[in-house]
C-alpha atoms as a PDB file:
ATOM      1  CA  UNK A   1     114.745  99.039 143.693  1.00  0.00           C
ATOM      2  CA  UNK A   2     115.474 101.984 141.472  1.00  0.00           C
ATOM      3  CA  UNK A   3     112.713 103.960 139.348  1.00  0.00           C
ATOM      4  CA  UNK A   4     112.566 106.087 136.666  1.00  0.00           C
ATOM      5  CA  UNK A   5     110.206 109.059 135.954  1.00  0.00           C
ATOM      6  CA  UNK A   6     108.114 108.496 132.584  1.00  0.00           C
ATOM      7  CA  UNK A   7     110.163 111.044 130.163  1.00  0.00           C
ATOM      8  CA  UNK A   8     113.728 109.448 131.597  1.00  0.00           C
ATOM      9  CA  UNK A   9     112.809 105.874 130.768  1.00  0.00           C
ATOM     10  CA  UNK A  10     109.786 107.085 127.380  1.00  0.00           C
ATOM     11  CA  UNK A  11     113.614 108.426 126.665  1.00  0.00           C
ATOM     12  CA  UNK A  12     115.453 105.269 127.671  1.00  0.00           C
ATOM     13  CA  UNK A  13     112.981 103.522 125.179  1.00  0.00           C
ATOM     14  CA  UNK A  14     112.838 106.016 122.090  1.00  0.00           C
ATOM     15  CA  UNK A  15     109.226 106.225 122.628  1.00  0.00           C
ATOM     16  CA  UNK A  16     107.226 109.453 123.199  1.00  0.00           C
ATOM     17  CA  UNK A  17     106.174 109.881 127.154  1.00  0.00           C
ATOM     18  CA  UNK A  18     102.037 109.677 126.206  1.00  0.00           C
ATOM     19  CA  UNK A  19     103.105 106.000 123.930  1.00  0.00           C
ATOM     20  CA  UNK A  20     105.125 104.823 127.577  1.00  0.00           C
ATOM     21  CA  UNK A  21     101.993 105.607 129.339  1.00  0.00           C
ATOM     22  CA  UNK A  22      99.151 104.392 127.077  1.00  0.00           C
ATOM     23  CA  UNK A  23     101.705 100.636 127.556  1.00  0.00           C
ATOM     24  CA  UNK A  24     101.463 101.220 131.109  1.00  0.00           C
ATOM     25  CA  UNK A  25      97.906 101.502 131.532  1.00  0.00           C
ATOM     26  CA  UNK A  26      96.816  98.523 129.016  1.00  0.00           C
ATOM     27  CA  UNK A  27      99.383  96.628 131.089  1.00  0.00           C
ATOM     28  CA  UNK A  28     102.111  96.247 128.631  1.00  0.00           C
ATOM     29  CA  UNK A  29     105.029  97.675 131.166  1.00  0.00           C
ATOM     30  CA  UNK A  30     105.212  97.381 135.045  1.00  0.00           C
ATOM     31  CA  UNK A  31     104.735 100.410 137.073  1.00  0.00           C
ATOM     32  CA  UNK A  32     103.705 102.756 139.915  1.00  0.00           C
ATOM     33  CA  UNK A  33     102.010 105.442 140.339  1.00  0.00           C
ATOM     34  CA  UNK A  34     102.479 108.184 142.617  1.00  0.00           C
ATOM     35  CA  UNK A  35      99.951 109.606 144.886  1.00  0.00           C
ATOM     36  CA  UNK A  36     100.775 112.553 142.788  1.00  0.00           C
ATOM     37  CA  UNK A  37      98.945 110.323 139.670  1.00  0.00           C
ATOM     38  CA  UNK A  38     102.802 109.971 137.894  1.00  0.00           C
ATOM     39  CA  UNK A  39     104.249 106.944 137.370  1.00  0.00           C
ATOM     40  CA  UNK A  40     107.621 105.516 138.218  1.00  0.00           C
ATOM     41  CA  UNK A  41     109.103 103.063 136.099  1.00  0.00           C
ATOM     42  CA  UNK A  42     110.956 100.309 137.715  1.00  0.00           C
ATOM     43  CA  UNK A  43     114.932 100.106 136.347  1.00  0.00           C
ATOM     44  CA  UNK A  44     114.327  96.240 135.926  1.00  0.00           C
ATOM     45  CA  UNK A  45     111.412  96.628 133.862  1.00  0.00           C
ATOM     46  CA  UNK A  46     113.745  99.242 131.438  1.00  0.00           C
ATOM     47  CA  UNK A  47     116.287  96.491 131.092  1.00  0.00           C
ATOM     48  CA  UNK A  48     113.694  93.870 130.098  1.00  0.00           C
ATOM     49  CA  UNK A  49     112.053  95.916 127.069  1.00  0.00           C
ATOM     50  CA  UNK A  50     115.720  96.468 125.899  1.00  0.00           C
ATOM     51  CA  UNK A  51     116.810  93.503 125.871  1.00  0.00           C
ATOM     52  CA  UNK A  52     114.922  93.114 122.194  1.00  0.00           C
ATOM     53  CA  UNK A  53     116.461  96.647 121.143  1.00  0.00           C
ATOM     54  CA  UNK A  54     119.690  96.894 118.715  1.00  0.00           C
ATOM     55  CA  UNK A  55     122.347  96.912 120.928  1.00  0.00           C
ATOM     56  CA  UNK A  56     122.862 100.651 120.016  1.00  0.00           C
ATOM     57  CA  UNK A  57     120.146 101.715 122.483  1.00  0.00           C
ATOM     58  CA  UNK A  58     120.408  98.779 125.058  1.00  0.00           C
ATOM     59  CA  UNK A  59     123.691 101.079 126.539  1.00  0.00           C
ATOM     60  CA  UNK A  60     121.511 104.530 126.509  1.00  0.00           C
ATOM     61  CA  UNK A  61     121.830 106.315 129.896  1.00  0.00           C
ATOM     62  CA  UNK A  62     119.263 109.158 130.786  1.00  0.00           C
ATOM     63  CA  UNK A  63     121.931 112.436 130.131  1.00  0.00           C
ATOM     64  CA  UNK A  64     124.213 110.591 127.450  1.00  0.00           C
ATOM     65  CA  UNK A  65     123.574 110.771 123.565  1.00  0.00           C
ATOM     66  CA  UNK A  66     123.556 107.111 122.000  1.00  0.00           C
ATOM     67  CA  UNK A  67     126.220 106.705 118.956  1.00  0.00           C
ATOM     68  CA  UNK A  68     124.529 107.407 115.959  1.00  0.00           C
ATOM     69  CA  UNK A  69     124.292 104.738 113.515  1.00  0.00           C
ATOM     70  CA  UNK A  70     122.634 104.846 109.827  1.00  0.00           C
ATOM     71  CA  UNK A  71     118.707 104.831 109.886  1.00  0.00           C
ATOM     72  CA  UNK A  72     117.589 101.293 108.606  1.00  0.00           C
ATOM     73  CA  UNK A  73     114.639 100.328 106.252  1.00  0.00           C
ATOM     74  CA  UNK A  74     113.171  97.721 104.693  1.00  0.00           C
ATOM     75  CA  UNK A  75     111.700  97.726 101.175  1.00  0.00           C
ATOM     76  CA  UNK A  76     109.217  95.189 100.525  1.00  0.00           C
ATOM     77  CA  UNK A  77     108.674  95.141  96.667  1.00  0.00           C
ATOM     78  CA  UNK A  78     107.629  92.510  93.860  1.00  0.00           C
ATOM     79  CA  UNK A  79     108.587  94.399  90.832  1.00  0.00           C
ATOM     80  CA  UNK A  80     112.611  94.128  90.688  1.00  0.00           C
ATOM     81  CA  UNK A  81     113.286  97.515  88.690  1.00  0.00           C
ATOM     82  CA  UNK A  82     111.499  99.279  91.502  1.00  0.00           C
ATOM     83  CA  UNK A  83     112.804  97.475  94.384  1.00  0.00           C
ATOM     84  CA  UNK A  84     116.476  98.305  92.931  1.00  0.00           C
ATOM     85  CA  UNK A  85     115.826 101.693  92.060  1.00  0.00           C
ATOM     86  CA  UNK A  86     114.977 102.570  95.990  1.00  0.00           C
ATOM     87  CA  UNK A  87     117.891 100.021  97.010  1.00  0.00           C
ATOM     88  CA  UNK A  88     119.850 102.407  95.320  1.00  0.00           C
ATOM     89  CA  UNK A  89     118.024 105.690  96.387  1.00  0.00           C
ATOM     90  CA  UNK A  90     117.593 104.802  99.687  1.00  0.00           C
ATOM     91  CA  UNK A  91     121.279 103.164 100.683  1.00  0.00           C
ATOM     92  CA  UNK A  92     123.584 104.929  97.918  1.00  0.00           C
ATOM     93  CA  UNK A  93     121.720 108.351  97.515  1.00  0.00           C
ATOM     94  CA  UNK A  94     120.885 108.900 101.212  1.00  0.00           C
ATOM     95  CA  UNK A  95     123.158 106.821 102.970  1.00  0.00           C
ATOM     96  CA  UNK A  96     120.866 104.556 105.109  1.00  0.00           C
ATOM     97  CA  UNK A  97     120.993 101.220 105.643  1.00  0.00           C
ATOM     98  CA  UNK A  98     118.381  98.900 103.187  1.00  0.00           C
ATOM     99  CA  UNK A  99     117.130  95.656 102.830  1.00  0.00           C
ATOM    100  CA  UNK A 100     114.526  94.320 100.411  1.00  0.00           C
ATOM    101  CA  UNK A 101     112.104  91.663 100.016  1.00  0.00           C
ATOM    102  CA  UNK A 102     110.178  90.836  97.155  1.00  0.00           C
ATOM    103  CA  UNK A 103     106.665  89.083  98.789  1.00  0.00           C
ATOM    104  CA  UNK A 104     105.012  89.122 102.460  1.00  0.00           C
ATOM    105  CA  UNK A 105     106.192  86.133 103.644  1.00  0.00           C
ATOM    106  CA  UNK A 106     110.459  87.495 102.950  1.00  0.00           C
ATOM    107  CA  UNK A 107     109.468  90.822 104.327  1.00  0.00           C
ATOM    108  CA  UNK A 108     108.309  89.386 107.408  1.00  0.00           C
ATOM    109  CA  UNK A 109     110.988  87.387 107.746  1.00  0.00           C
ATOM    110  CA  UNK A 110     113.541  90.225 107.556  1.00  0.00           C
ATOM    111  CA  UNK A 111     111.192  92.623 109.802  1.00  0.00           C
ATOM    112  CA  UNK A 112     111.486  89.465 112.669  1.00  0.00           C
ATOM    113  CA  UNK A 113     115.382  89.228 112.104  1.00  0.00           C
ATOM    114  CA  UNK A 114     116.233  92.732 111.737  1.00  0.00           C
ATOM    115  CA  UNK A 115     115.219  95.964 113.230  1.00  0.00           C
ATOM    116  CA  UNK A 116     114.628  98.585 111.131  1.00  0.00           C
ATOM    117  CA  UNK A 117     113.364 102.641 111.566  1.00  0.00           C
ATOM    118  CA  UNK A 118     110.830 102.339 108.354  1.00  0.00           C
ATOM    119  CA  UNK A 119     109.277 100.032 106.389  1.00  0.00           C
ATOM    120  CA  UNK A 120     108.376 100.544 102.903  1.00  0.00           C
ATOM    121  CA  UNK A 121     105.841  98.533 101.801  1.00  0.00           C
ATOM    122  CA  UNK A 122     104.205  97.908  98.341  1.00  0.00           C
ATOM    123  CA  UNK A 123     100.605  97.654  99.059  1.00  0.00           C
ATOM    124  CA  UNK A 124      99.853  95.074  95.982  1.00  0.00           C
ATOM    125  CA  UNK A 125     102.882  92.035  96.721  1.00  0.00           C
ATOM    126  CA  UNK A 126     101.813  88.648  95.037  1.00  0.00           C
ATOM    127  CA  UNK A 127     101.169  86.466  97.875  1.00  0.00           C
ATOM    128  CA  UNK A 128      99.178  89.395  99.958  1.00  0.00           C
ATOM    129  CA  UNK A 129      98.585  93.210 100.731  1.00  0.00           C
ATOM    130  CA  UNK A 130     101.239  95.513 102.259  1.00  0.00           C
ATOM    131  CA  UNK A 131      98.434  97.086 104.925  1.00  0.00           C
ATOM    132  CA  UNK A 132      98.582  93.190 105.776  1.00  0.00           C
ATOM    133  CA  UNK A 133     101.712  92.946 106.473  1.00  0.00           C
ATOM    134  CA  UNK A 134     102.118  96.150 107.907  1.00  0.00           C
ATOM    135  CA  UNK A 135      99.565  94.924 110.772  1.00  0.00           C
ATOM    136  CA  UNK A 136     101.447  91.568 110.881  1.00  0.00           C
ATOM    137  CA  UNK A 137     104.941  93.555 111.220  1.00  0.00           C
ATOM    138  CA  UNK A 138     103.100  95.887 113.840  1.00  0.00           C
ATOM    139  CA  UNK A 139     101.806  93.050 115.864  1.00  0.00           C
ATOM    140  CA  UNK A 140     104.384  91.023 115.962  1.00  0.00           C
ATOM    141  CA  UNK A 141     106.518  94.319 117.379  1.00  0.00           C
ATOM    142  CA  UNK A 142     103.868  94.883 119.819  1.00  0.00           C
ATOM    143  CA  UNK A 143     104.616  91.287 121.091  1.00  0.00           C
ATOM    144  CA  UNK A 144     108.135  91.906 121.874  1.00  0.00           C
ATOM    145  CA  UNK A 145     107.263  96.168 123.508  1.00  0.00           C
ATOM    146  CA  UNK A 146     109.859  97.390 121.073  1.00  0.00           C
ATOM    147  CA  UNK A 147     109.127 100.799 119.059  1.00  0.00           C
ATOM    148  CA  UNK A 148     106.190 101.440 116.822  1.00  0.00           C
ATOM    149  CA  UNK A 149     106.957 101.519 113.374  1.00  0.00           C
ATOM    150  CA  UNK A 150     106.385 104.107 111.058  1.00  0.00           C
ATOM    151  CA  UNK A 151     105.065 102.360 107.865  1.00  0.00           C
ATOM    152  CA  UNK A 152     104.817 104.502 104.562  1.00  0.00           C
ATOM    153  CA  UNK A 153     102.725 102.195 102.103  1.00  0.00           C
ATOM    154  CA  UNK A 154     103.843 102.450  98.225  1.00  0.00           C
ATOM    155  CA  UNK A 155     100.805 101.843  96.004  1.00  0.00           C
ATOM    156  CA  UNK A 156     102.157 101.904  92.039  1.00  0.00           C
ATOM    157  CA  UNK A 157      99.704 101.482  89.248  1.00  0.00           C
ATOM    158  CA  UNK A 158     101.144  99.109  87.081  1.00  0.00           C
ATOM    159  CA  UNK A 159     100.858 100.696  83.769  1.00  0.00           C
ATOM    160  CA  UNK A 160     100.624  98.348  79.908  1.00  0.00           C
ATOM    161  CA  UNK A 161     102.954  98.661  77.374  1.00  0.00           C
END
């Protein structure tokens, strides 16, 4: 059976080295550790967390730079102005890839069939908070040992006319 060292496969996984071994200790990912105290990775176990990535990184090899492909987020937004003003800043102005949602329950949705690099989230939606579903998102994500998400929460004061 072949093993990896923590940074080759914490690389294999886009993950930082210290996130690969705080999974490995609460039992999250299979592994061995050395009498040395480092821990070795089996390949198999690699190749099962990847399996849920975007097939971008299921190819990566330790050595070899992935193909770059456009950063993806998801806006989750109730107010429709809003929600196509960022469409438009965030997937004309900057080039990334966007999807939007305008409640929890779409947003979650989208975050379970897609996989996305950030998730903007309005923290008042009208059937629940965006910390909420940021935890829902996160959990959920956990569940499956893919990446953490980096979740930037917009909170707008809605202001009368």
């Amino acid at each position: 059976m072949e093993y990896l060292r923590t940074p080759e496969a914490a690389k294999l996984l886009n993950v930082s080295p210290d996130t690969l071994k705080r999974w490995i200790k609460k039992g999250h990912i299979r592994a061995i550790r050395t009498i040395g105290g480092h821990y070795r990775i089996p390949l198999s176990e690699i190749e099962r967390l990847t399996s849920f990535a975007p097939s971008n990184n299921a190819d990566r090899v330790p050595g070899k730079e992935p193909e770059t492909r456009k950063p993806r987020v998801l806006i989750v937004e109730d107010t429709a102005e809003t929600r196509g003003f960022l469409e438009y800043l965030i997937g004309t102005v900057l080039g990334y890839e966007a999807a939007s949602a305008a409640n929890c329950v779409q947003g979650l949705n989208l975050a379970k069939t897609g996989h996305f690099d950030l998730y903007l989230l309005d923290d008042w939606l009208p059937d629940g908070r965006g910390a909420t579903l940021c935890q829902s998102i996160r959990e959920w994500i956990l569940q499956r040992l893919l990446y953490s998400i980096r979740p930037l929460l917009l909170e707008m004061k809605k202001t009368e006319r």
